[in-house]
Protein backbone atom coordinates (compact mmCIF):
# COMPACT_ATOMS: atom_id res chain seq x y z
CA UNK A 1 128.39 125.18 80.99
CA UNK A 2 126.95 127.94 83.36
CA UNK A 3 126.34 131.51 81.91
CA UNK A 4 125.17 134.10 83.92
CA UNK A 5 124.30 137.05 82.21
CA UNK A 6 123.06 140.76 83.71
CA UNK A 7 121.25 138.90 86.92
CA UNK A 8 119.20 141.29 88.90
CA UNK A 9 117.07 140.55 92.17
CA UNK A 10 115.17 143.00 93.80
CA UNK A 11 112.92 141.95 97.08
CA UNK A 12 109.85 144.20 98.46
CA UNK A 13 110.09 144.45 102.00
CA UNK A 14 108.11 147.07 104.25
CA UNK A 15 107.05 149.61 101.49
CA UNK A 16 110.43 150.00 100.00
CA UNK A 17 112.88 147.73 97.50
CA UNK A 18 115.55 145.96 98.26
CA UNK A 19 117.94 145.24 95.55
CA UNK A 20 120.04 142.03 96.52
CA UNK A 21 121.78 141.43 93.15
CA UNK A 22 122.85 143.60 90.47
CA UNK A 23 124.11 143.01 86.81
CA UNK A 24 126.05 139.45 87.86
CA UNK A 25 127.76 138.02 85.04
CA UNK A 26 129.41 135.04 85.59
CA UNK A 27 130.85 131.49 83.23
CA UNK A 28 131.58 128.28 85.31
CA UNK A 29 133.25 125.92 82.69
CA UNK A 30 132.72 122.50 83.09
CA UNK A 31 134.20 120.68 85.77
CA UNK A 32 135.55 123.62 87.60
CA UNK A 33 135.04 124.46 91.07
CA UNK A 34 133.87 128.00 92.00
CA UNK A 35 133.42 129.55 95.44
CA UNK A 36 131.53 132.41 95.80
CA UNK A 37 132.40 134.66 98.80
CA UNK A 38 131.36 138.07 100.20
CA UNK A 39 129.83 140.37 103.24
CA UNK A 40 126.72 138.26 104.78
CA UNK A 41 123.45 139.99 103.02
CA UNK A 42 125.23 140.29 99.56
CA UNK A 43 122.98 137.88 97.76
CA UNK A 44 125.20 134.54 97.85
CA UNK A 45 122.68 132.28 98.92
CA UNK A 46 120.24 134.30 96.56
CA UNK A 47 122.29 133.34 93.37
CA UNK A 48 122.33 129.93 94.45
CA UNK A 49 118.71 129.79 94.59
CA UNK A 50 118.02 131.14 90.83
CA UNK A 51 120.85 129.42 89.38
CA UNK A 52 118.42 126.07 90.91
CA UNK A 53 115.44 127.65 89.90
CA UNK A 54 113.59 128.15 92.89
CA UNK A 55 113.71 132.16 92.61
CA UNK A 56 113.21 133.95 89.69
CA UNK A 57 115.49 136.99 88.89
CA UNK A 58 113.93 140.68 88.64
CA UNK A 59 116.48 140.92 85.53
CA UNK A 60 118.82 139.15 83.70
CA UNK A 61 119.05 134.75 82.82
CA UNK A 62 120.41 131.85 83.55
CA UNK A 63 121.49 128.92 81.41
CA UNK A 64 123.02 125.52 82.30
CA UNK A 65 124.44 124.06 78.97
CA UNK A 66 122.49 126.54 76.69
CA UNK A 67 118.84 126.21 78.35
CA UNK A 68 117.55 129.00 80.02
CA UNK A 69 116.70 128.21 83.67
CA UNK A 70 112.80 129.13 84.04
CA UNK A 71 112.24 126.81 86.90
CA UNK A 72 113.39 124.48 89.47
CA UNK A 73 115.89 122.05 87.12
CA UNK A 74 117.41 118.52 87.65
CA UNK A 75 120.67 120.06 85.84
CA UNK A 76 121.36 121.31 89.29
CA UNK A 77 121.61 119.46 92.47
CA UNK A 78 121.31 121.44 95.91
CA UNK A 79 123.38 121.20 99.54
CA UNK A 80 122.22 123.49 102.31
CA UNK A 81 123.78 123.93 105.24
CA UNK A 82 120.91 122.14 107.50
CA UNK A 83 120.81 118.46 106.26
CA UNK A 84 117.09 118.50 106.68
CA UNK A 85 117.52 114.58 106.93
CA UNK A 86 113.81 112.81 107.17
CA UNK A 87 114.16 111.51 110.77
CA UNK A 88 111.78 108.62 110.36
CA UNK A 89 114.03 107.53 106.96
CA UNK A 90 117.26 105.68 107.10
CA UNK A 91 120.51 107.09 105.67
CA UNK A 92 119.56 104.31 101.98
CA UNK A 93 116.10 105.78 102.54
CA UNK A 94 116.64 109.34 102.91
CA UNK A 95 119.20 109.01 99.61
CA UNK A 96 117.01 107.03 97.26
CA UNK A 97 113.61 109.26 97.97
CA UNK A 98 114.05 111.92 95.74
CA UNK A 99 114.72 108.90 93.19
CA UNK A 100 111.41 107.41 93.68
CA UNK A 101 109.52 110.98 93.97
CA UNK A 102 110.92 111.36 90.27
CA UNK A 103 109.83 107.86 89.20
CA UNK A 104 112.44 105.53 89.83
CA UNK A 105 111.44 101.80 90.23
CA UNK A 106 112.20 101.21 94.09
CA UNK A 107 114.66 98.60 92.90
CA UNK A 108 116.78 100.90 91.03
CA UNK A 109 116.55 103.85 93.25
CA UNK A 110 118.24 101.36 96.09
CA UNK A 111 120.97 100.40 93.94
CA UNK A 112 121.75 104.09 92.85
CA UNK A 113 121.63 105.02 96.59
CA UNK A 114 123.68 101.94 97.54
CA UNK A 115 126.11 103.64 95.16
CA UNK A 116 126.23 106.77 96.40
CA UNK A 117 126.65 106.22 100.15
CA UNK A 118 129.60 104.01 99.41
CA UNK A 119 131.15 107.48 97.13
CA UNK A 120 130.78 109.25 100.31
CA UNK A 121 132.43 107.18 102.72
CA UNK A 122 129.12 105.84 104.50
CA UNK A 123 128.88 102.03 103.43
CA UNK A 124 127.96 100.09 106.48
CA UNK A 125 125.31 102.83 107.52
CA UNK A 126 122.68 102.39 105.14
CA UNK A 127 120.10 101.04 107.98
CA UNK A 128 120.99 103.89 110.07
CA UNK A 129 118.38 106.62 110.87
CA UNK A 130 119.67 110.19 110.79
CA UNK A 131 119.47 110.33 115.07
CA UNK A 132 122.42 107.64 114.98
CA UNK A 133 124.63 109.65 112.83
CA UNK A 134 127.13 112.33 113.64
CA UNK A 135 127.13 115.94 112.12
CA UNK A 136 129.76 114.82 109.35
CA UNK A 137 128.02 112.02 108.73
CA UNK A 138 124.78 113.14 107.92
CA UNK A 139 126.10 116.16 105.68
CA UNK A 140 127.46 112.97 104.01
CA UNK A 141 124.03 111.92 103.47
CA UNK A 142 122.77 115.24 102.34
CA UNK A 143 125.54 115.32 99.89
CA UNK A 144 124.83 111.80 99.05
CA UNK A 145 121.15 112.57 98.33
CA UNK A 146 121.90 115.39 95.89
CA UNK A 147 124.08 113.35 93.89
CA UNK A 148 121.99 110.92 93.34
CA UNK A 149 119.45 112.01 90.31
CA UNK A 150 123.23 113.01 88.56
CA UNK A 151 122.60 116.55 88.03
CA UNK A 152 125.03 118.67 85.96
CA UNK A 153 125.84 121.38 88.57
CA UNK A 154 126.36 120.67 92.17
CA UNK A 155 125.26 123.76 94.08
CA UNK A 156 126.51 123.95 97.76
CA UNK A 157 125.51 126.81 100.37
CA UNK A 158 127.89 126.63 103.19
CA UNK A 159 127.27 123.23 103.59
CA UNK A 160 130.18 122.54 106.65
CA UNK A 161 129.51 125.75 108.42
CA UNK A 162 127.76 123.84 111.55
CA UNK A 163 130.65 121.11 111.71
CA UNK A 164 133.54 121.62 114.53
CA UNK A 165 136.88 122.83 112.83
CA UNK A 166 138.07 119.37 112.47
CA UNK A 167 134.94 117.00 110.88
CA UNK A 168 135.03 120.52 108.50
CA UNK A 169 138.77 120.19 107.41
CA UNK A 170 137.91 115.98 106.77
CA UNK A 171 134.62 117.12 104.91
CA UNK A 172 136.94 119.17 102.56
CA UNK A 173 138.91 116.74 101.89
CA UNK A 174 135.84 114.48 101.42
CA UNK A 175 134.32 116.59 98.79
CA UNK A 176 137.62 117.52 97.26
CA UNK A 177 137.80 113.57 96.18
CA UNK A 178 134.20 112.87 95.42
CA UNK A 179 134.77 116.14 93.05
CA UNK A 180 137.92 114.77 91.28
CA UNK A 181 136.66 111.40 91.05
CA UNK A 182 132.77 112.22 89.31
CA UNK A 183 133.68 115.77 87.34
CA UNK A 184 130.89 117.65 88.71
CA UNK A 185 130.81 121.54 88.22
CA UNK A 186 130.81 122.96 91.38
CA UNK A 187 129.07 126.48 92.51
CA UNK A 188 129.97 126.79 96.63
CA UNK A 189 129.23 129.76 98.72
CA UNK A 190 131.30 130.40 102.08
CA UNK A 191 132.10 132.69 104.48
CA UNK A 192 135.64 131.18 105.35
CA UNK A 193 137.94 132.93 102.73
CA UNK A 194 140.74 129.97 103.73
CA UNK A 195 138.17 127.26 102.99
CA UNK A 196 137.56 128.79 99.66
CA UNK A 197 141.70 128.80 98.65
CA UNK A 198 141.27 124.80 99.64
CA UNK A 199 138.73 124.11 97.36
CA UNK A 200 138.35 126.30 94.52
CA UNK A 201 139.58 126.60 91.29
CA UNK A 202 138.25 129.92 91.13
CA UNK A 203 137.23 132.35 93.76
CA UNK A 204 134.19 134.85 93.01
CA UNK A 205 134.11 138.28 95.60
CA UNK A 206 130.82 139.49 95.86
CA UNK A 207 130.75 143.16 97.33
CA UNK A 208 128.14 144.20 99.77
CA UNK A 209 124.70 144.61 99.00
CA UNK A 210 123.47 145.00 96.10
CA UNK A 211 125.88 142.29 95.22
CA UNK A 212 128.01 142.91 92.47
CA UNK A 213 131.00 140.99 91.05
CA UNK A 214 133.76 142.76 92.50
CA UNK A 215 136.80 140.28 91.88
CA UNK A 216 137.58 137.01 90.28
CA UNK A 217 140.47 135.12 91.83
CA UNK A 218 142.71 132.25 90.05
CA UNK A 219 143.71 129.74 93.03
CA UNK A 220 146.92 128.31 91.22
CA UNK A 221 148.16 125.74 94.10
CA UNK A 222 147.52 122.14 94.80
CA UNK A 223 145.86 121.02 91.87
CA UNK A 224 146.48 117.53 92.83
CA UNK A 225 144.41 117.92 95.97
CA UNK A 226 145.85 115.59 98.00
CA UNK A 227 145.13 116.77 101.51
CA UNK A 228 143.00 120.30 102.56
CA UNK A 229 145.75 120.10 105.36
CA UNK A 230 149.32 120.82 103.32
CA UNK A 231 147.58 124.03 101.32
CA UNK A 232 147.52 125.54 104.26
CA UNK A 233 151.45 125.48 105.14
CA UNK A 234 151.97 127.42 101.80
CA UNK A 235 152.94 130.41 101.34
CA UNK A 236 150.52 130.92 98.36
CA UNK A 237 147.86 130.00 100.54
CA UNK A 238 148.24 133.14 102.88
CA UNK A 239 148.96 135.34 100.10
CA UNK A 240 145.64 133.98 98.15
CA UNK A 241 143.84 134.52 101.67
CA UNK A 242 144.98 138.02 101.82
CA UNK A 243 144.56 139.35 98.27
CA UNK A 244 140.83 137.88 98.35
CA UNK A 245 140.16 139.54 102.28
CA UNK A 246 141.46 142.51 100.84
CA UNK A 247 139.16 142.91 98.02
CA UNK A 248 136.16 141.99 100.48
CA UNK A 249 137.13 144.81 102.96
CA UNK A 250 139.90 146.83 101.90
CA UNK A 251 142.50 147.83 104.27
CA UNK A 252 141.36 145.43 106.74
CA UNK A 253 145.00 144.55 107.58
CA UNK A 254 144.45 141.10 108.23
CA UNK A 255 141.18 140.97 110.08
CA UNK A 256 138.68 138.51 109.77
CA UNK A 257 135.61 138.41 107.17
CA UNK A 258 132.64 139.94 109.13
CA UNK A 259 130.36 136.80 108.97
C-alpha cells in the first residue's frame, strides 16, 4: 500500500549540499508494521516527513495505495515525539479539533473523539486539560488525535522517546493492541534497536548519512503480541537485537546504537 521508489533529499545549508536521502526504495504492505532505524542524521525523521507530504523529495515518489504523494495527505496520520497538546483544550477537545478544522459537524467530531480516547485507554479523562495528564497519558492523546480523521498509514517518529523506561514498555504494549485491533499500516522510526524487535514486523536499517537502505530485517517472534515484556526473555530477541546493531555499526561487539 506504500511504494517508495528512488527517494532523494538534498538540503542547502551554508553554501554547500547536503544530501540526507539517497535512492530509498521501500513497500509497506498493508497492515504491517515497519520500524525504521539508523545513526541519528540519516534522514529517518526526513522520510517520515515526505511520505506525509510536508517535504518534497529532490528525487524520486511516493505513493500510498497508487496516488502519488504531492502534498500534505489525510492517507497518512502523524505522531511526533512532543505531543504538542493545545494547553487551553481538553484531552475530547484537543482529539476532535483536527475533525472540525476538516469540516466535521461539532456533534460528530465529539462522538468520533469519544471513540477514540476510549481505544486508547483514556475514557474518564475527556474533561481533562493536557496540564492534568501524565507523559503517557498525553502521548495517548496525541496518538488519539491522529487516529481520529482514519488515515491509511499511521506514521510515528519516536513517539515514547521522552517517557521513563517503564510508561515506554506499557506504551508498547498500548500501541501493539490498538494496532492489532484497527489494522493500521504502521511506518515507526526509533533509536532503540530492542524497541523495534517488540514492535515490528519488519525492521528497515538506514546507514549513515546520505541514508541509504542498508538492511531489511524479518522479526519472526511473538506474532500474537501478547505482552512487549516476554519478547524480551527470548532468545530470538537478542539474536534479532544483535544481527540488526551489527548491520548499523559493524563490529560493534555489543555496544549500544550511538543515539
Amino acid at each position: 500500500m506504500l511504494k517508495i521508489r528512488g527517494l532523494g533529499m538534498a538540503f542547502g545549508r551554508g553554501g554547500r549540499t547536503v544530501q540526507a536521502l539517497d535512492g530509498i526504495d521501500l513497500d509497506v504492505d498493508e497492515g504491517e508494521f515497519l520500524c525504521l532505524v539508523g545513526p541519528s542524521g540519516c534522514g529517518k525523521t526526513t522520510l517520515l516527513r515526505i511520505v506525509q507530504g510536508l517535504v518534497e523529495p529532490s528525487a524520486g515518489r511516493v505513493e500510498v495505495f497508487g496516488h502519488a504523494v504531492t502534498g500534505p495527505t489525510s492517507d497518512c496520520g502523524f505522531v511526533f515525539q512532543q505531543d504538542n497538546l493545545y494547553p487551553w483544550r481538553t484531552v475530547l477537545g484537543n482529539v476532535a479539533f483536527g475533525l472540525q478544522l476538516a469540516g466535521w459537524e461539532a456533534g460528530k467530531a465529539a462522538t468520533r473523539a469519544r471513540e477514540m480516547i476510549a481505544l486508547v485507554g483514556l475514557e474518564g479523562y475527556e474533561e481533562s486539560l493536557p496540564v492534568e495528564l501524565s507523559g503517557g497519558m498525553r502521548q495517548r492523546v496525541n496518538l488519539a488525535r491522529a487516529l481520529a480523521p482514519d488515515p491509511k498509514v499511521l506514521l510515528m517518529d519516536e513517539p515514547f522517546a521522552a517517557l521513563d523506561a517503564l510508561t515506554r514498555e506499557s506504551m508498547q504494549r498500548e500501541l501493539l493492541r490498538i494496532w492489532q485491533g484497527s489494522g493500521k499500516t504502521v511506518l515507526f522510526v526509533t533509536h532503540q534497536i530492542d524497541e523495534a524487535v517488540v514492535l515490528a514486523d519488519r525492521v528497515a536499517v538506514l546507514s549513515s548519512r546520505p541514508g541509504r537502505l542498508s538492511g531489511m530485517f524479518e522479526i519472526a517472534i511473538n506474532k500474537d503480541r501478547d505482552t512487549a515484556g516476554d519478547v524480551k526473555r527470548t532468545p530470538e530477541f537478542h539474536a534479532a537485537i544483535d544481527a540488526i546493531r551489527d548491520r548499523i555499526e559493524p563490529g560493534s561487539n555489543g555496544n549500544p546504537l550511538r543515539d
